[in-house]
N, C-alpha and C. Protein backbone atom coordinates (compact mmCIF):
# COMPACT_ATOMS: atom_id res chain seq x y z
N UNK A 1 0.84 -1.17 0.00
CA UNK A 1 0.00 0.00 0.00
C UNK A 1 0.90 1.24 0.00
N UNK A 2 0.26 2.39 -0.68
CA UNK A 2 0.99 3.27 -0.75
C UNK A 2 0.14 4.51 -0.62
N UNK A 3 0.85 5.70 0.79
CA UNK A 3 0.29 6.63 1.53
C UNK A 3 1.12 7.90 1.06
N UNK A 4 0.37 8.79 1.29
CA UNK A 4 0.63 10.52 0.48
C UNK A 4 0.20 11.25 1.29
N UNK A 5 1.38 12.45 2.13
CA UNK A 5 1.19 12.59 3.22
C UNK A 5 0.45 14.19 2.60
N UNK A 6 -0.47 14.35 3.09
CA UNK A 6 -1.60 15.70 2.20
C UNK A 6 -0.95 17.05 2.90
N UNK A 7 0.28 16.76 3.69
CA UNK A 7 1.02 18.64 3.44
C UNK A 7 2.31 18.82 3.10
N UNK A 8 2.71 17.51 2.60
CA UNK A 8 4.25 17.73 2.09
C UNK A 8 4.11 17.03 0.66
N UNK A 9 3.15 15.63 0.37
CA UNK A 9 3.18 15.02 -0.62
C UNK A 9 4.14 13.60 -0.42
N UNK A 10 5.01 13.89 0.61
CA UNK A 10 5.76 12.34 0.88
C UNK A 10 4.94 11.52 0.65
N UNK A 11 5.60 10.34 -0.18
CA UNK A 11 4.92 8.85 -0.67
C UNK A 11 5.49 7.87 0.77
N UNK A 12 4.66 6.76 1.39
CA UNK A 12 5.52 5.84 2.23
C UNK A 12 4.89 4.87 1.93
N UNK A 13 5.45 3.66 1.70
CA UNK A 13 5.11 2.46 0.89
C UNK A 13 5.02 1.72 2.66
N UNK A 14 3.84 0.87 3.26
CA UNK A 14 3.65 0.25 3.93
C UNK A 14 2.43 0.06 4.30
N UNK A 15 2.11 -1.27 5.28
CA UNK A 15 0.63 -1.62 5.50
C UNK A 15 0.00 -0.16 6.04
N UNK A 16 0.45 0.64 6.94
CA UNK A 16 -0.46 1.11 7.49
C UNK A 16 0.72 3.00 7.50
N UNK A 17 0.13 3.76 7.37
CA UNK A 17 0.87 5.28 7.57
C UNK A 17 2.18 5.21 8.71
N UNK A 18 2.74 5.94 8.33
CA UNK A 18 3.88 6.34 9.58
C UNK A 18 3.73 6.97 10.57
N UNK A 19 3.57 7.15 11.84
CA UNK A 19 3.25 8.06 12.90
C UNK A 19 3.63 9.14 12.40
N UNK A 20 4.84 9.42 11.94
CA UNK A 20 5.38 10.89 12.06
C UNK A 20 5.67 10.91 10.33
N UNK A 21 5.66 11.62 9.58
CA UNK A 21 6.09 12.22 8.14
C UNK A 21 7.80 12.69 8.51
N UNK A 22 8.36 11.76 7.37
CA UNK A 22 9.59 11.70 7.64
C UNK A 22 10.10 13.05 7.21
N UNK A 23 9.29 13.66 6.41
CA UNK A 23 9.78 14.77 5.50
C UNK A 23 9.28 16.48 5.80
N UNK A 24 8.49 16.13 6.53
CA UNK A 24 8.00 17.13 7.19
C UNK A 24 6.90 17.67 8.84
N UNK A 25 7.51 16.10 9.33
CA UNK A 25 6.70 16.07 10.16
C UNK A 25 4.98 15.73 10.66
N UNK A 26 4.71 15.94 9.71
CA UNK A 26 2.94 15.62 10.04
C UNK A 26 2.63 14.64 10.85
N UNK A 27 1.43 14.42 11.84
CA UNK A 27 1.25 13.51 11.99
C UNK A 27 0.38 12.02 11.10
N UNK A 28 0.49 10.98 11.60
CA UNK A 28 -0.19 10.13 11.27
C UNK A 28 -1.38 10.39 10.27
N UNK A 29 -2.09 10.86 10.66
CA UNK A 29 -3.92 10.96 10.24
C UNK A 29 -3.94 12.48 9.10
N UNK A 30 -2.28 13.01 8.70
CA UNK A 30 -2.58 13.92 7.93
C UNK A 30 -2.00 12.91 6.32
N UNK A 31 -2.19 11.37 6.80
CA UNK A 31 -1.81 10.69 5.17
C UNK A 31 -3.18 9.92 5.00
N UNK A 32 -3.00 9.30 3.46
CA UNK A 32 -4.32 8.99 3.16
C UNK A 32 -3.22 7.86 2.21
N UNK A 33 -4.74 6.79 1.66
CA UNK A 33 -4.21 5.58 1.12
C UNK A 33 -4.64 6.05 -0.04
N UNK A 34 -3.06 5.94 -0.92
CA UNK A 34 -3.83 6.05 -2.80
C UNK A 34 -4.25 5.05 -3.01
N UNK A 35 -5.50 5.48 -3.94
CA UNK A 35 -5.83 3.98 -4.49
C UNK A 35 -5.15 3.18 -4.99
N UNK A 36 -5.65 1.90 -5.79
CA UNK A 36 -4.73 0.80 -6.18
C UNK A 36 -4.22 1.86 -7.35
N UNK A 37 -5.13 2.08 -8.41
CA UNK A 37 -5.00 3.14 -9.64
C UNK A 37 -3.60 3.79 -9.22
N UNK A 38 -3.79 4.77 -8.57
CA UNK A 38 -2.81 5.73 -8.22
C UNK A 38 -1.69 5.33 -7.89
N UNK A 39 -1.81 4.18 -7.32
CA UNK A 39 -0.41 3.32 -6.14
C UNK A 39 0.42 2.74 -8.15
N UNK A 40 -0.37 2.17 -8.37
CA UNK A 40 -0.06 1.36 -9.58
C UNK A 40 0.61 2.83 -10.36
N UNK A 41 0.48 4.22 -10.55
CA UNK A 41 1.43 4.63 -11.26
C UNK A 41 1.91 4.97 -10.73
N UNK A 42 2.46 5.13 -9.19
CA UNK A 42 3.13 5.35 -8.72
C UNK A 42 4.60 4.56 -8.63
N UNK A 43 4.14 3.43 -8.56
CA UNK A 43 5.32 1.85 -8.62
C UNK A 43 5.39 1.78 -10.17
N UNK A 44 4.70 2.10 -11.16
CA UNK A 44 5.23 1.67 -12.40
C UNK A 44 6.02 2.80 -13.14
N UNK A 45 5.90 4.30 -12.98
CA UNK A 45 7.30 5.01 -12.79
C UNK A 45 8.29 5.29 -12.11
N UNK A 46 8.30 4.55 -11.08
CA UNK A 46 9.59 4.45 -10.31
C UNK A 46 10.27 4.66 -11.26
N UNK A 47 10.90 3.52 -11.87
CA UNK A 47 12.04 3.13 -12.32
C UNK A 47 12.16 4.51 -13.96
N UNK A 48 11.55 4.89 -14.41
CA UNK A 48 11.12 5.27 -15.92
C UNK A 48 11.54 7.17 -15.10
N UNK A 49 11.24 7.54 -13.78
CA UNK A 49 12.02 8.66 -13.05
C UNK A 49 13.17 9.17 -12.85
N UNK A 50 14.01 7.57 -12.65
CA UNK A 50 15.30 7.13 -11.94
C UNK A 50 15.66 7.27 -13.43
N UNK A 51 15.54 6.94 -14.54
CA UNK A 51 16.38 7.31 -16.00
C UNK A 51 16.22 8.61 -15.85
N UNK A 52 15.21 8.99 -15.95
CA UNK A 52 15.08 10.81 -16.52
C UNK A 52 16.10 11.73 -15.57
N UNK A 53 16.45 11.43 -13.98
CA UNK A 53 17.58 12.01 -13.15
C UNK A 53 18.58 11.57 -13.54
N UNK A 54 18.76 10.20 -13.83
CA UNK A 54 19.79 10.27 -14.32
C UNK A 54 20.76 10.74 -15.65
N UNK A 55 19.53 10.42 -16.60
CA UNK A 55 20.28 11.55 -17.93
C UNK A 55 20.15 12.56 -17.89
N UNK A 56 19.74 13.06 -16.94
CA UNK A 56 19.98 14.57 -16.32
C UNK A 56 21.08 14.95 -15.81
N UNK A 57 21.73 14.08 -14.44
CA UNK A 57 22.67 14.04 -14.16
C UNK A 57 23.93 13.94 -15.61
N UNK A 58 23.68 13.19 -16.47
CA UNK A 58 24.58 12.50 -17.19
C UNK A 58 24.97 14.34 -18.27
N UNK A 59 23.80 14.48 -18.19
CA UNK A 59 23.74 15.59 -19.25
C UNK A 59 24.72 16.93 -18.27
N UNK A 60 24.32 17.30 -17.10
CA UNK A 60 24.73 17.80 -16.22
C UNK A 60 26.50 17.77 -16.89
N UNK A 61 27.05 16.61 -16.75
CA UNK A 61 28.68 15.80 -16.23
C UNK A 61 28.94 16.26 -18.08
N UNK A 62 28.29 16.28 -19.10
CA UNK A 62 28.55 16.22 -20.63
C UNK A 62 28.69 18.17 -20.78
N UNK A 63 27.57 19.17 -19.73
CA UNK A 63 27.85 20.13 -19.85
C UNK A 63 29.13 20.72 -19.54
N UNK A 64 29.53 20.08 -18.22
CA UNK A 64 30.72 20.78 -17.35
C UNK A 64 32.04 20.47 -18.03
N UNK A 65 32.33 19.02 -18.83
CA UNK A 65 33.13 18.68 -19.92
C UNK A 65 33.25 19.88 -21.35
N UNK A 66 31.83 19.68 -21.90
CA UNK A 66 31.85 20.53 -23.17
C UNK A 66 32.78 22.14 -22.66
N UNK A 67 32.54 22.68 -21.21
CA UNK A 67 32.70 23.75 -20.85
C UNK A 67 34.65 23.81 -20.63
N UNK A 68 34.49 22.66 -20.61
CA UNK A 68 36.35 22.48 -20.61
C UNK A 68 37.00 22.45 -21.71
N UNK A 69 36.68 21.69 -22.62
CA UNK A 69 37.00 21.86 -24.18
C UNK A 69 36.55 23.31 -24.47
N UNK A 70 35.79 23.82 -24.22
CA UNK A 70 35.73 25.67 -24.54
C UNK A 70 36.82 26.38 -24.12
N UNK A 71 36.97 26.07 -22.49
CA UNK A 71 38.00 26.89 -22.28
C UNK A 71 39.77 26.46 -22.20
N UNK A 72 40.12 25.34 -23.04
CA UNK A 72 40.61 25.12 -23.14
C UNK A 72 41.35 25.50 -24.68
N UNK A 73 40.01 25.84 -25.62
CA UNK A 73 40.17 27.01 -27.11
C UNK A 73 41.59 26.26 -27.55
N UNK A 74 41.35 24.59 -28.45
CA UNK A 74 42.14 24.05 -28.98
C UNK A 74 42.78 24.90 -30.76
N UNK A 75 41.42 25.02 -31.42
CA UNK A 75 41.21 25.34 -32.57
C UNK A 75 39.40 25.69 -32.54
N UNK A 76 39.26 26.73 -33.50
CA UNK A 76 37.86 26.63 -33.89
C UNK A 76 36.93 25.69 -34.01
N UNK A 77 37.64 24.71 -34.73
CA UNK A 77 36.24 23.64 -35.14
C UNK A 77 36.42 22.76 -33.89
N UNK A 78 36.73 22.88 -33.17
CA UNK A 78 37.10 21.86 -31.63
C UNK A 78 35.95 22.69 -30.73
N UNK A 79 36.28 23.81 -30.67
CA UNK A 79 35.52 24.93 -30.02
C UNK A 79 33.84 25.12 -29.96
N UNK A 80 34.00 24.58 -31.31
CA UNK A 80 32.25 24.46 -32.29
C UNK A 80 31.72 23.45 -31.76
N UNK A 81 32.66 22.02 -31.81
CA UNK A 81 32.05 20.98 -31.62
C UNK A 81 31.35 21.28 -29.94
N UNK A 82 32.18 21.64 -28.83
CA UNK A 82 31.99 21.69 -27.72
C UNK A 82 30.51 22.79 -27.41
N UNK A 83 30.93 24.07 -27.92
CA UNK A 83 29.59 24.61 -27.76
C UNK A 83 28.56 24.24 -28.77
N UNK A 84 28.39 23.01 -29.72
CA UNK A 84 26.90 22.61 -30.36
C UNK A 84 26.63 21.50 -28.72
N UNK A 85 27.77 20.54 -28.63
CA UNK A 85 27.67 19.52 -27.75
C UNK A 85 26.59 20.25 -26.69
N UNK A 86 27.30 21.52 -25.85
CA UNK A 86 26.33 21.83 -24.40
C UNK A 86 25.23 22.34 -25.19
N UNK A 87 24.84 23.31 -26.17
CA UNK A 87 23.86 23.43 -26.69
C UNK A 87 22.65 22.06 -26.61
N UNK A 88 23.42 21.15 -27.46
CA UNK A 88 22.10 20.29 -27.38
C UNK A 88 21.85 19.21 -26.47
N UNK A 89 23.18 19.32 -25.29
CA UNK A 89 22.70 18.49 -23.81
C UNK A 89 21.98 19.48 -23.05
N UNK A 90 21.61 20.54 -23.54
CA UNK A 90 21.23 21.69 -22.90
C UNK A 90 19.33 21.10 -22.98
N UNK A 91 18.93 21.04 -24.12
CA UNK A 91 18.08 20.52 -25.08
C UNK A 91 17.39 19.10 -24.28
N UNK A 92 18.38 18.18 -24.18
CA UNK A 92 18.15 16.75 -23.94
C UNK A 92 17.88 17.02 -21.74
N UNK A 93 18.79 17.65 -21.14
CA UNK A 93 18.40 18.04 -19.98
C UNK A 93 16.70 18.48 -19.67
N UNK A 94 16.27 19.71 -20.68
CA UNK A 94 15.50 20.41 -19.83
C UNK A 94 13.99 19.65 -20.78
N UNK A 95 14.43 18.60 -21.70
CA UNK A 95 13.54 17.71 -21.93
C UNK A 95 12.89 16.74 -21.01
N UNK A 96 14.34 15.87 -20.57
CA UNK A 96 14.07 15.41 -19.33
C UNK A 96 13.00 15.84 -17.83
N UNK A 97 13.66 16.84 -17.77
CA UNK A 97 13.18 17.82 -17.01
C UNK A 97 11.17 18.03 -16.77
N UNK A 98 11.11 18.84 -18.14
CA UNK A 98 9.59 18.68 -18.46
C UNK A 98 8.81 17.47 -18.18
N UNK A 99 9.58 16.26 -18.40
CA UNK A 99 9.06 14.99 -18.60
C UNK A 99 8.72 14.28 -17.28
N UNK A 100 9.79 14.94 -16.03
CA UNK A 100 9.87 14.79 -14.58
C UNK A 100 8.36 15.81 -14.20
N UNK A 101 8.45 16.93 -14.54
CA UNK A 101 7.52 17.66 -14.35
C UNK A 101 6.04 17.18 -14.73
N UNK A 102 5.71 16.62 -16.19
CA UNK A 102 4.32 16.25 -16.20
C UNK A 102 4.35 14.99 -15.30
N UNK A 103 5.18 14.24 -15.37
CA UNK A 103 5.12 12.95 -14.16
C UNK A 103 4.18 13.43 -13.02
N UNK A 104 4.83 13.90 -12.46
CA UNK A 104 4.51 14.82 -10.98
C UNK A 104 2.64 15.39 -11.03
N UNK A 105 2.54 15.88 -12.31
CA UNK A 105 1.29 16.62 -12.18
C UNK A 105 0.37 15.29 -12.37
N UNK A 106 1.18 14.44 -12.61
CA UNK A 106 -0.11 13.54 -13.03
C UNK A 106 0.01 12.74 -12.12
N UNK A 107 0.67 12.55 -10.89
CA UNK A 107 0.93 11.73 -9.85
C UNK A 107 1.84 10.75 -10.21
N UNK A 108 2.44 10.83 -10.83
CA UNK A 108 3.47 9.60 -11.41
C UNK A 108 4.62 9.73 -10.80
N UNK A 109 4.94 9.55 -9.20
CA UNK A 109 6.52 10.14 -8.35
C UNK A 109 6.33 9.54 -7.64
């Protein structure tokens, strides 16, 4: 079963609520049980979340690189390659991003 604490939004996966909200304190009786519906997209984007942070992260580690080959100004077309590179991890990040975001609105976290 899976509980949603109604003033922070913490998810806690167990038979019955937590006394205390790990995340913000609440008590007990301020969580409620998602339905199966809800629980079910909740557990079936887990994992489909955990990619999108991570090629976020990944994109993150590809910006701070491209930014080294910039300032490192080998030759022009070296230079190019590096600022199209963060350009379009720039692109692939805040895609991700959006994609984390409708998750969320639709309860999918």
């Amino acid at each position: 079963m899976i509980w949603k604490c109604s003033v922070c939004g913490y998810m806690h996966r167990g038979e019955e609520a937590p006394d205390q909200c790990p995340k913000c304190g609440a008590p007990k009786e301020k969580y409620a049980a998602l339905s199966q519906e809800d629980a079910k997209k909740v557990s079936d984007s887990d994992r489909t979340n955990d990619i999108h942070m991570e090629i976020i992260e990944l994109s993150m580690k590809i910006a701070q690189l491209a930014e080294e080959g910039i300032d490192i100004d080998l030759d022009p077309s070296c230079v190019d390659a590096f600022k199209k590179a963060k350009d379009e991890v720039w692109v692939i990040k805040q895609r991700n991003k959006a994609e984390l975001a409708g998750h969320m609105s639709r309860g999918k976290w």
